[in-house]
PDB file of N, CA and C in Angstrom:
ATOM      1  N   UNK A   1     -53.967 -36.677  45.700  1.00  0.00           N
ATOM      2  CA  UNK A   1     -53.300 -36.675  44.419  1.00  0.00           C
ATOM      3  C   UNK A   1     -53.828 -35.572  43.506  1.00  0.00           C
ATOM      4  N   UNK A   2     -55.121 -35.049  43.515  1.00  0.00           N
ATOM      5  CA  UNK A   2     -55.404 -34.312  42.394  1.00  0.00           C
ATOM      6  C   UNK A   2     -55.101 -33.110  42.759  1.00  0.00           C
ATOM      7  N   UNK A   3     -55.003 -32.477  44.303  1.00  0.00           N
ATOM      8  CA  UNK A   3     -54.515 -31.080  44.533  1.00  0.00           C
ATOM      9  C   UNK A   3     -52.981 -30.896  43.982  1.00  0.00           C
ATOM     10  N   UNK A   4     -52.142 -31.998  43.858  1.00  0.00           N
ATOM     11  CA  UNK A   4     -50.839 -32.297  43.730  1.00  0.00           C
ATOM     12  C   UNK A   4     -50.727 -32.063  42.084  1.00  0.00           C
ATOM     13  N   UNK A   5     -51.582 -32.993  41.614  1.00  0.00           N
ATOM     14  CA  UNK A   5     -51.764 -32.885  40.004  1.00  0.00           C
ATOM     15  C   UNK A   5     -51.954 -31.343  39.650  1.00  0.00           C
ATOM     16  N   UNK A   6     -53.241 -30.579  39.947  1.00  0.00           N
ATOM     17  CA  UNK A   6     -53.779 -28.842  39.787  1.00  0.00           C
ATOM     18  C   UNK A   6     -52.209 -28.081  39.757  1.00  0.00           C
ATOM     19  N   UNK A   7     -51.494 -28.245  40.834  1.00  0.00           N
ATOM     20  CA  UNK A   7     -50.091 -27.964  41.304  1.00  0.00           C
ATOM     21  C   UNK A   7     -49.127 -27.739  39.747  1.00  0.00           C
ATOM     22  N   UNK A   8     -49.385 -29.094  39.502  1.00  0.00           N
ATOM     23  CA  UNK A   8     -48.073 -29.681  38.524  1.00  0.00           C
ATOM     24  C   UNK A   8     -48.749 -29.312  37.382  1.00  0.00           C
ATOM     25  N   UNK A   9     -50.059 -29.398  37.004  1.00  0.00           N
ATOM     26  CA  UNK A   9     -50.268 -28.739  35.827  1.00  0.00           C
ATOM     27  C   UNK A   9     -49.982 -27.325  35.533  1.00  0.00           C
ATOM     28  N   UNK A  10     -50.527 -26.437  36.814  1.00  0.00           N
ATOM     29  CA  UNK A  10     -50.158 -24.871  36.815  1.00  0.00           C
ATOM     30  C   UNK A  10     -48.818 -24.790  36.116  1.00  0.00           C
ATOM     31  N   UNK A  11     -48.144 -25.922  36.955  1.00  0.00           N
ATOM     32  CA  UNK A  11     -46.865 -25.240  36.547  1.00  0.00           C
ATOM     33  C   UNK A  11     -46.167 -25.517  35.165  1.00  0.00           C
ATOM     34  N   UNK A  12     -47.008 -26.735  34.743  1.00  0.00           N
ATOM     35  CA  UNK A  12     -46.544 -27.194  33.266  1.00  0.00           C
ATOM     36  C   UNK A  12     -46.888 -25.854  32.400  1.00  0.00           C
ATOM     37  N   UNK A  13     -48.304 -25.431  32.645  1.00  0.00           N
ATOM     38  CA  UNK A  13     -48.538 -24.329  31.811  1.00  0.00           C
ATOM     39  C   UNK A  13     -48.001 -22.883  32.178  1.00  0.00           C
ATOM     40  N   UNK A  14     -47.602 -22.933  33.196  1.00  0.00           N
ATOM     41  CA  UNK A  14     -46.721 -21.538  33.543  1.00  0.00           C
ATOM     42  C   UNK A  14     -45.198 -21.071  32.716  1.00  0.00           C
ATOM     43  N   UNK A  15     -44.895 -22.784  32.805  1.00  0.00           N
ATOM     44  CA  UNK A  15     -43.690 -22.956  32.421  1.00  0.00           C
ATOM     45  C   UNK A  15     -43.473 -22.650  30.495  1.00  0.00           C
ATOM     46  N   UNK A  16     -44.887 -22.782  30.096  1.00  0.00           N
ATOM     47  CA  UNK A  16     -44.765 -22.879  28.559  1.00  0.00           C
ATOM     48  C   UNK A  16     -45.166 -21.202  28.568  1.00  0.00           C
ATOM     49  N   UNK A  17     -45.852 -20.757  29.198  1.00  0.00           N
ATOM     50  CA  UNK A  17     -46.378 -18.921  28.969  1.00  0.00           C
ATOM     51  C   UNK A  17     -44.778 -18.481  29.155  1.00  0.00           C
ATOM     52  N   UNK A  18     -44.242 -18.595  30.089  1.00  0.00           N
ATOM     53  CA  UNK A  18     -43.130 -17.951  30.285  1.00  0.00           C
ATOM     54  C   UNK A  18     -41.613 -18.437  29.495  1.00  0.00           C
ATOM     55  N   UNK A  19     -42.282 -19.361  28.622  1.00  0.00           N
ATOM     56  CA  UNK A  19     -41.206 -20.177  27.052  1.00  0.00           C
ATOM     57  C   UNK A  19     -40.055 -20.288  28.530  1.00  0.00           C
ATOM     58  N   UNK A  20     -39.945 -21.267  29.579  1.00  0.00           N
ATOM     59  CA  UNK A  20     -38.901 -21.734  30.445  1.00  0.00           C
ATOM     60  C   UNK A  20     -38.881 -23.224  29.938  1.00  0.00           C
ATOM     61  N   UNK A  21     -39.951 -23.796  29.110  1.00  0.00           N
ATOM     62  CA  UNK A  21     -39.946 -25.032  29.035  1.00  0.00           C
ATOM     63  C   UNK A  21     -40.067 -25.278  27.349  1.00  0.00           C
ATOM     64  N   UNK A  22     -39.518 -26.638  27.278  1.00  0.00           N
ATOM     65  CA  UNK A  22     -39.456 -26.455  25.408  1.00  0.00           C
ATOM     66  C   UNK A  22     -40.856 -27.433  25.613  1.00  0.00           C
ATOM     67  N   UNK A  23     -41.374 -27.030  23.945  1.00  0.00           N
ATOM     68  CA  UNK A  23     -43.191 -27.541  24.216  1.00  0.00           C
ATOM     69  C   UNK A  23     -43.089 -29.205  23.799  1.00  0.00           C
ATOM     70  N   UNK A  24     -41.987 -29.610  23.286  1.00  0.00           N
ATOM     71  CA  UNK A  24     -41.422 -30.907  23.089  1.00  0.00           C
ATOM     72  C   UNK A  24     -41.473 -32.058  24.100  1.00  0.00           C
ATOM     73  N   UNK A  25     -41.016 -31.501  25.180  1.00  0.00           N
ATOM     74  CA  UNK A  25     -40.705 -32.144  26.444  1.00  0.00           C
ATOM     75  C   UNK A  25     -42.321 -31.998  26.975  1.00  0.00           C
ATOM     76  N   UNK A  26     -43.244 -31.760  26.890  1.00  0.00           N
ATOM     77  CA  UNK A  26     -44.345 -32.137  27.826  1.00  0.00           C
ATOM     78  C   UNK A  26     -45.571 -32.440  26.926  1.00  0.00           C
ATOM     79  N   UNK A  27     -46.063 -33.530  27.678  1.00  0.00           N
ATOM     80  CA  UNK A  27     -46.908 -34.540  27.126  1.00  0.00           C
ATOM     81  C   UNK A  27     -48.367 -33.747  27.342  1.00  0.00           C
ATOM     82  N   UNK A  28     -49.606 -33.982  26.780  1.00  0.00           N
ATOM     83  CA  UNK A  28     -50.919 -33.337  26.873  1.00  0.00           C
ATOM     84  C   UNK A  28     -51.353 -34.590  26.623  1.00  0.00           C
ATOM     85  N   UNK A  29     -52.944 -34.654  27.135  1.00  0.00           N
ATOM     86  CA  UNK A  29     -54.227 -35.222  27.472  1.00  0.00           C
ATOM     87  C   UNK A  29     -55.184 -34.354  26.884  1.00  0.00           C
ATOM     88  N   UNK A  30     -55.621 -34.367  25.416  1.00  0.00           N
ATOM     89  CA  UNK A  30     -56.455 -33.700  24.800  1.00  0.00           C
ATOM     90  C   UNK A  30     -57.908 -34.219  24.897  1.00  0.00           C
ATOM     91  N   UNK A  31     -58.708 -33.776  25.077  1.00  0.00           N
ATOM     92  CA  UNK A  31     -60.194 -33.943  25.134  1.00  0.00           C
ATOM     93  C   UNK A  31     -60.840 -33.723  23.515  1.00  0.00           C
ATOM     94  N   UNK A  32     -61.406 -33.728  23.106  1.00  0.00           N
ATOM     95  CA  UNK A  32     -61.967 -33.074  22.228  1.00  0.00           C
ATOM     96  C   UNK A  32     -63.435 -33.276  21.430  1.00  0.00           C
ATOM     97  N   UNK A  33     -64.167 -32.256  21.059  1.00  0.00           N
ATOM     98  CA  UNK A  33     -65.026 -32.647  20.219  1.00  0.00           C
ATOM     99  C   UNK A  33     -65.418 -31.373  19.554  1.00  0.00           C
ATOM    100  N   UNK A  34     -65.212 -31.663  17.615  1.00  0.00           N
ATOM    101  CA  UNK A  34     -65.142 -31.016  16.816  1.00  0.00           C
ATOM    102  C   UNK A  34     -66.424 -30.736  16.129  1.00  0.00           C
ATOM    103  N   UNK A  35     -66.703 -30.213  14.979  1.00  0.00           N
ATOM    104  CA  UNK A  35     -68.290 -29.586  14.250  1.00  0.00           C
ATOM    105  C   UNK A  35     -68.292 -30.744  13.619  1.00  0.00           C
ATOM    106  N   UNK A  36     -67.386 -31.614  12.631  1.00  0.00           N
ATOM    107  CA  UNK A  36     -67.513 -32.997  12.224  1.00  0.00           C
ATOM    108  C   UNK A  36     -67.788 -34.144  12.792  1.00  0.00           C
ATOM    109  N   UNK A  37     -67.615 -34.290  14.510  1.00  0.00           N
ATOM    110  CA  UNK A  37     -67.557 -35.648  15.337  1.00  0.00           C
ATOM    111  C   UNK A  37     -68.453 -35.762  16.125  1.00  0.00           C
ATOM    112  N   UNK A  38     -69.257 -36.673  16.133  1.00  0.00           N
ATOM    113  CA  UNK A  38     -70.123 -36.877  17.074  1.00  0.00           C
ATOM    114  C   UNK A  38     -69.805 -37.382  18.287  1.00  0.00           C
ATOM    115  N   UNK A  39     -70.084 -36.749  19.149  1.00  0.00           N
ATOM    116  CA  UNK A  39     -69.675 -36.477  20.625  1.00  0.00           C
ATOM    117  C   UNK A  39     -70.782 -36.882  21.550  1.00  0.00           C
ATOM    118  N   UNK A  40     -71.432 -37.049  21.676  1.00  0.00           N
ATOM    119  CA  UNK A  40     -72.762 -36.918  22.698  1.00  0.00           C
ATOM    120  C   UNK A  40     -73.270 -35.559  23.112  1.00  0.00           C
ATOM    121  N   UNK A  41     -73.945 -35.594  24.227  1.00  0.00           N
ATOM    122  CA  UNK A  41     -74.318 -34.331  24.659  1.00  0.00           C
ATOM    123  C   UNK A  41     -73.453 -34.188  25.741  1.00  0.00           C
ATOM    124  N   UNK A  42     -73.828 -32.988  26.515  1.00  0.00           N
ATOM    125  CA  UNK A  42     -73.227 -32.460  27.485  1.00  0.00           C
ATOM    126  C   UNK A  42     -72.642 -33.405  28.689  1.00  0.00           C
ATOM    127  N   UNK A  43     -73.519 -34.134  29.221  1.00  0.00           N
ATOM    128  CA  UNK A  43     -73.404 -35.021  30.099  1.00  0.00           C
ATOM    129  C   UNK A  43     -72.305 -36.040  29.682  1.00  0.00           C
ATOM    130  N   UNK A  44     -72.880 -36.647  28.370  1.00  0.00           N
ATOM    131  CA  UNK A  44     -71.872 -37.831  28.084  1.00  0.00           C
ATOM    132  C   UNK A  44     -70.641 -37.257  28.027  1.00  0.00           C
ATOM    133  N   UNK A  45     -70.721 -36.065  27.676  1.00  0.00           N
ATOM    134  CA  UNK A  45     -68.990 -35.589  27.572  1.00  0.00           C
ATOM    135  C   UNK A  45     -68.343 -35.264  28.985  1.00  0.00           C
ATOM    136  N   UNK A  46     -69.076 -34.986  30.187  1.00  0.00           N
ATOM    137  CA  UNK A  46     -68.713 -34.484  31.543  1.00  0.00           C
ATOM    138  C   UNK A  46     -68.736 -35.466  32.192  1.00  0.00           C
ATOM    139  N   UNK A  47     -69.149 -36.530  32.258  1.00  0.00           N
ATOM    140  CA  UNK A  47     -69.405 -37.735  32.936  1.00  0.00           C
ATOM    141  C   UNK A  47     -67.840 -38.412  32.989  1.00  0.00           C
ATOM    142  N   UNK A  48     -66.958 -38.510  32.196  1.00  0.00           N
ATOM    143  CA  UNK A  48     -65.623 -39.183  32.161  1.00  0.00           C
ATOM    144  C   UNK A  48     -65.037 -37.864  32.570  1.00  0.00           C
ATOM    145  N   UNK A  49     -65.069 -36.937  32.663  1.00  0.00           N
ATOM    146  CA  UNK A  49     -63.579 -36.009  33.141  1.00  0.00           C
ATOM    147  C   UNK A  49     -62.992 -36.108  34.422  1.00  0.00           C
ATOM    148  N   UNK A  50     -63.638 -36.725  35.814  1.00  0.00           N
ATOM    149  CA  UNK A  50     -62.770 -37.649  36.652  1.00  0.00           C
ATOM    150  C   UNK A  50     -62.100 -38.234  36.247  1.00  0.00           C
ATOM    151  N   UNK A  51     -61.876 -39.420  35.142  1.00  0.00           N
ATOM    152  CA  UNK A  51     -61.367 -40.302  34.574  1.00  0.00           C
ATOM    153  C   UNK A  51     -60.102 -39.455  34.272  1.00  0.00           C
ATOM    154  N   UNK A  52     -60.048 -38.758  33.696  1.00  0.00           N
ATOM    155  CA  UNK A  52     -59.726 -37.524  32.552  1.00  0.00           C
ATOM    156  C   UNK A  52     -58.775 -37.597  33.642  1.00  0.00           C
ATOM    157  N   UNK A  53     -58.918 -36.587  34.282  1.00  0.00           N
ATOM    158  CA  UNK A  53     -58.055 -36.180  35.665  1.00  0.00           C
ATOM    159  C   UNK A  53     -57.159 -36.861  36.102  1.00  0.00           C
ATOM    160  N   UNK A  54     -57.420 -38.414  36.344  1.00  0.00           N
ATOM    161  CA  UNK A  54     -56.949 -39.211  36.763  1.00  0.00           C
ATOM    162  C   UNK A  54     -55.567 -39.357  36.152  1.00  0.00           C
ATOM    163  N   UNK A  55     -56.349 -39.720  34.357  1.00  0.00           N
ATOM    164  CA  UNK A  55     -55.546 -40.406  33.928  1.00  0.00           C
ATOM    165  C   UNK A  55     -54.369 -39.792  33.095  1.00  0.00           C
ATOM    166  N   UNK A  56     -54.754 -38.218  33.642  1.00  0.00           N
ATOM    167  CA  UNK A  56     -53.713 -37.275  33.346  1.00  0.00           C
ATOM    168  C   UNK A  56     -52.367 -37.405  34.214  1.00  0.00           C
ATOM    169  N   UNK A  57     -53.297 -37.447  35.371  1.00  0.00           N
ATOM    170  CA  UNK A  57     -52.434 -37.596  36.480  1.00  0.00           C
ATOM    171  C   UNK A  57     -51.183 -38.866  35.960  1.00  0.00           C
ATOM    172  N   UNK A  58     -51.364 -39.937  36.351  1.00  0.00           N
ATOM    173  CA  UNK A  58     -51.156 -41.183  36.288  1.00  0.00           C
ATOM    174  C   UNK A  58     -50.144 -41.097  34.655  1.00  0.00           C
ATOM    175  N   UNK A  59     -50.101 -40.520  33.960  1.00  0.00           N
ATOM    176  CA  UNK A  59     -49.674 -40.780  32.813  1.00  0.00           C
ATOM    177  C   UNK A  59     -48.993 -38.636  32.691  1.00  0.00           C
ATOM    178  N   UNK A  60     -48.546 -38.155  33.690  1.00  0.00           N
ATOM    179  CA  UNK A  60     -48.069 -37.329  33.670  1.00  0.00           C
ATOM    180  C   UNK A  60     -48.054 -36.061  32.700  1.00  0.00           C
ATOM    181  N   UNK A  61     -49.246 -35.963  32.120  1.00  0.00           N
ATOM    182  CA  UNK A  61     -49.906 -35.264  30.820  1.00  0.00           C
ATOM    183  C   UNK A  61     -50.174 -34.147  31.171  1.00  0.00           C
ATOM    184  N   UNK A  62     -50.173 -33.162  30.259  1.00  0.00           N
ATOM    185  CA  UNK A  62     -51.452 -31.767  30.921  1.00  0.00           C
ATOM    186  C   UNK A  62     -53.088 -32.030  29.603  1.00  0.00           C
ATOM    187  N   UNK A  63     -53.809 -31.605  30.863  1.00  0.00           N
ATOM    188  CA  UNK A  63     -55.059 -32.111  30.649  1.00  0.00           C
ATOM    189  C   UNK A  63     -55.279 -30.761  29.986  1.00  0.00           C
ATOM    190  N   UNK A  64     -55.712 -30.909  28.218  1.00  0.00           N
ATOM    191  CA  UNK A  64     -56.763 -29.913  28.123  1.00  0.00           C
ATOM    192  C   UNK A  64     -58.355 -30.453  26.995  1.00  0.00           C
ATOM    193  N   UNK A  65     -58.872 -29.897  27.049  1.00  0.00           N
ATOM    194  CA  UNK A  65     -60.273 -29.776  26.647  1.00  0.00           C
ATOM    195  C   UNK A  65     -60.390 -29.220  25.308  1.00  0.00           C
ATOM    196  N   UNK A  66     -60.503 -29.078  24.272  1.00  0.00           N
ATOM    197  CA  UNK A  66     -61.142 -28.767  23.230  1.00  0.00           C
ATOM    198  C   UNK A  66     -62.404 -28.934  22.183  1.00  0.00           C
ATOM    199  N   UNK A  67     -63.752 -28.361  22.474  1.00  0.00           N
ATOM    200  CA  UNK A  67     -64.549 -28.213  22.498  1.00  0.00           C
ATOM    201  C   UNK A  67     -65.384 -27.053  21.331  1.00  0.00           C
ATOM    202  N   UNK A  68     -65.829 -27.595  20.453  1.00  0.00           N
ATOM    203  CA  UNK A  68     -66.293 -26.496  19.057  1.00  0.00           C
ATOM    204  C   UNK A  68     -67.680 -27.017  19.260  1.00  0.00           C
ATOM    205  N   UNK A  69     -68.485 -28.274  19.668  1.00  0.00           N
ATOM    206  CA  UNK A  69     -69.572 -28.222  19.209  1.00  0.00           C
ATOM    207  C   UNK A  69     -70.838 -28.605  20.771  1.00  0.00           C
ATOM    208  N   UNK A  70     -71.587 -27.974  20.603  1.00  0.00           N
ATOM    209  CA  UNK A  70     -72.057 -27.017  19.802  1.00  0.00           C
ATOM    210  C   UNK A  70     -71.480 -25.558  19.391  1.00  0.00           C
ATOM    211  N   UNK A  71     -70.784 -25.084  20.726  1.00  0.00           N
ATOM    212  CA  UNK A  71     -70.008 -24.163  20.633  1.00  0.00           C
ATOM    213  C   UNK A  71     -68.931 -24.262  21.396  1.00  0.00           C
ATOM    214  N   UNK A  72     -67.991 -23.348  21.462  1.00  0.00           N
ATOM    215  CA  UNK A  72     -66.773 -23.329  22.374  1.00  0.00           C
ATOM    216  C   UNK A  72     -67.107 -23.824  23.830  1.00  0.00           C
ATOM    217  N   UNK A  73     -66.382 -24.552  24.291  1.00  0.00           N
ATOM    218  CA  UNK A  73     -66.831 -24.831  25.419  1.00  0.00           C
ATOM    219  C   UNK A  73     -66.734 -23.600  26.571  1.00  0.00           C
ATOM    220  N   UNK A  74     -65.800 -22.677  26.259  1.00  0.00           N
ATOM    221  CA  UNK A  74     -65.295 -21.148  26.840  1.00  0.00           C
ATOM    222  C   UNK A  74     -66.277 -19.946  27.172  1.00  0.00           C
ATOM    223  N   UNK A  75     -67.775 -20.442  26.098  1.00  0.00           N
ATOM    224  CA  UNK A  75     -68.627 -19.728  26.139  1.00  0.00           C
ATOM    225  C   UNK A  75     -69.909 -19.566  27.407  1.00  0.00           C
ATOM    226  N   UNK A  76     -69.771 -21.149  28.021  1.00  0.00           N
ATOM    227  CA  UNK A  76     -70.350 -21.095  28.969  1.00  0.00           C
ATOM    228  C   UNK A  76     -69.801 -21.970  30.232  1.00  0.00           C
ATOM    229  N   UNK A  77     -68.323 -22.368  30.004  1.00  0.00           N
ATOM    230  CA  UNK A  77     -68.049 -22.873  31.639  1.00  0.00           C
ATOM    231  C   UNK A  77     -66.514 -22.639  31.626  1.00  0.00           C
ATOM    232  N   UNK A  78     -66.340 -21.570  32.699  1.00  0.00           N
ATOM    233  CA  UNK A  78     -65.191 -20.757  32.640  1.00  0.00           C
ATOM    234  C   UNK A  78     -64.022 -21.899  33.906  1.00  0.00           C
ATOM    235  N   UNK A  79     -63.287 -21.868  33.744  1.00  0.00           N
ATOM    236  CA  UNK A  79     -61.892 -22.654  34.403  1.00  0.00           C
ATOM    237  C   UNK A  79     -62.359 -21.543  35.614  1.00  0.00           C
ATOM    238  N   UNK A  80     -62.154 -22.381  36.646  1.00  0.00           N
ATOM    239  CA  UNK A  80     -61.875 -21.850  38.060  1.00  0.00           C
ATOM    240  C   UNK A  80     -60.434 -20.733  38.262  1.00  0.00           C
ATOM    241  N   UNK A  81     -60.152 -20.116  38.832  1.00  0.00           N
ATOM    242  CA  UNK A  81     -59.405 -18.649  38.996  1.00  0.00           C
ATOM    243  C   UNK A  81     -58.052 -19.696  39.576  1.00  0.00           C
ATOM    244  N   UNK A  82     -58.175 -20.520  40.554  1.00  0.00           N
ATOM    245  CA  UNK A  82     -56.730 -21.580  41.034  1.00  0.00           C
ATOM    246  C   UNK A  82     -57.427 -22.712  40.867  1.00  0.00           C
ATOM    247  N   UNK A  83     -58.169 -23.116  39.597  1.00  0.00           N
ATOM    248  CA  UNK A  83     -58.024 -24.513  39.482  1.00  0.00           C
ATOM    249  C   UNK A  83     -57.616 -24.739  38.256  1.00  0.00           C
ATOM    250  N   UNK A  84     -57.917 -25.731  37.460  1.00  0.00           N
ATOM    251  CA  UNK A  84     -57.513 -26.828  36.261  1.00  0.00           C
ATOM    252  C   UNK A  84     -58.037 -25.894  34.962  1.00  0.00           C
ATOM    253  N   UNK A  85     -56.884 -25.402  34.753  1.00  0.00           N
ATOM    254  CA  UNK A  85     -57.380 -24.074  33.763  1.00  0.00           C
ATOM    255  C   UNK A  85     -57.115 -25.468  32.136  1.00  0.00           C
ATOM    256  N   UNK A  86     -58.173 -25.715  31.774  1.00  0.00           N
ATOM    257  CA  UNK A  86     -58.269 -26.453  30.871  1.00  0.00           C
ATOM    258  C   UNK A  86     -58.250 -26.012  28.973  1.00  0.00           C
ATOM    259  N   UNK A  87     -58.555 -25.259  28.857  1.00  0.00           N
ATOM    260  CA  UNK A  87     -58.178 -24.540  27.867  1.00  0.00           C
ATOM    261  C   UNK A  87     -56.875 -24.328  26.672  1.00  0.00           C
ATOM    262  N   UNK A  88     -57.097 -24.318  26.058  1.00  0.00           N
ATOM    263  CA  UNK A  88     -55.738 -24.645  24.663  1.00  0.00           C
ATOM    264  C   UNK A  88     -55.870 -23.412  24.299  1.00  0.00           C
ATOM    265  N   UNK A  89     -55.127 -22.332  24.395  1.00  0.00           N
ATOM    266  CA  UNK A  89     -54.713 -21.165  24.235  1.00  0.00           C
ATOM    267  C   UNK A  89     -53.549 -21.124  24.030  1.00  0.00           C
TER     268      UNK A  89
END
């Protein structure tokens, strides 16, 4: 299921770069932790993103991540080249 999911997300987000899809019609799975919210540390925040995955899957969402504290999460763990490009760009 999750190679299937990687699949269907690519293409959710392919579909919005290339404006083929209206941004209305597709659902997101936001992650987040802001400079105001207390979040845990690193771990506590990485420890559920199986879950994450899952329950993206299962609930037909695109999974992304948003991450300010301590810093961008972009700054030190880059999305795989063909995997789960997680990122809100």
């Amino acid at each position: 299921w999750m190679a299937e999911y990687l699949i269907w997300h690519k293409q959710q987000r392919d579909s919005l770069a290339n404006h083929t899809a209206n941004n209305a019609t597709i659902k997101y799975l936001v992650v987040r932790c802001l400079g105001h919210e207390e979040c845990g540390g690193f771990s506590d925040r990485m420890k559920p993103m199986p879950f994450y995955v899952m329950l993206a899957n299962l609930t037909q969402r695109v999974l992304l991540i948003h991450w300010q504290k301590p810093c961008e999460l972009e700054q030190f763990l880059v999305p795989p080249l063909h995997g789960l490009d997680w990122r809100i760009a």
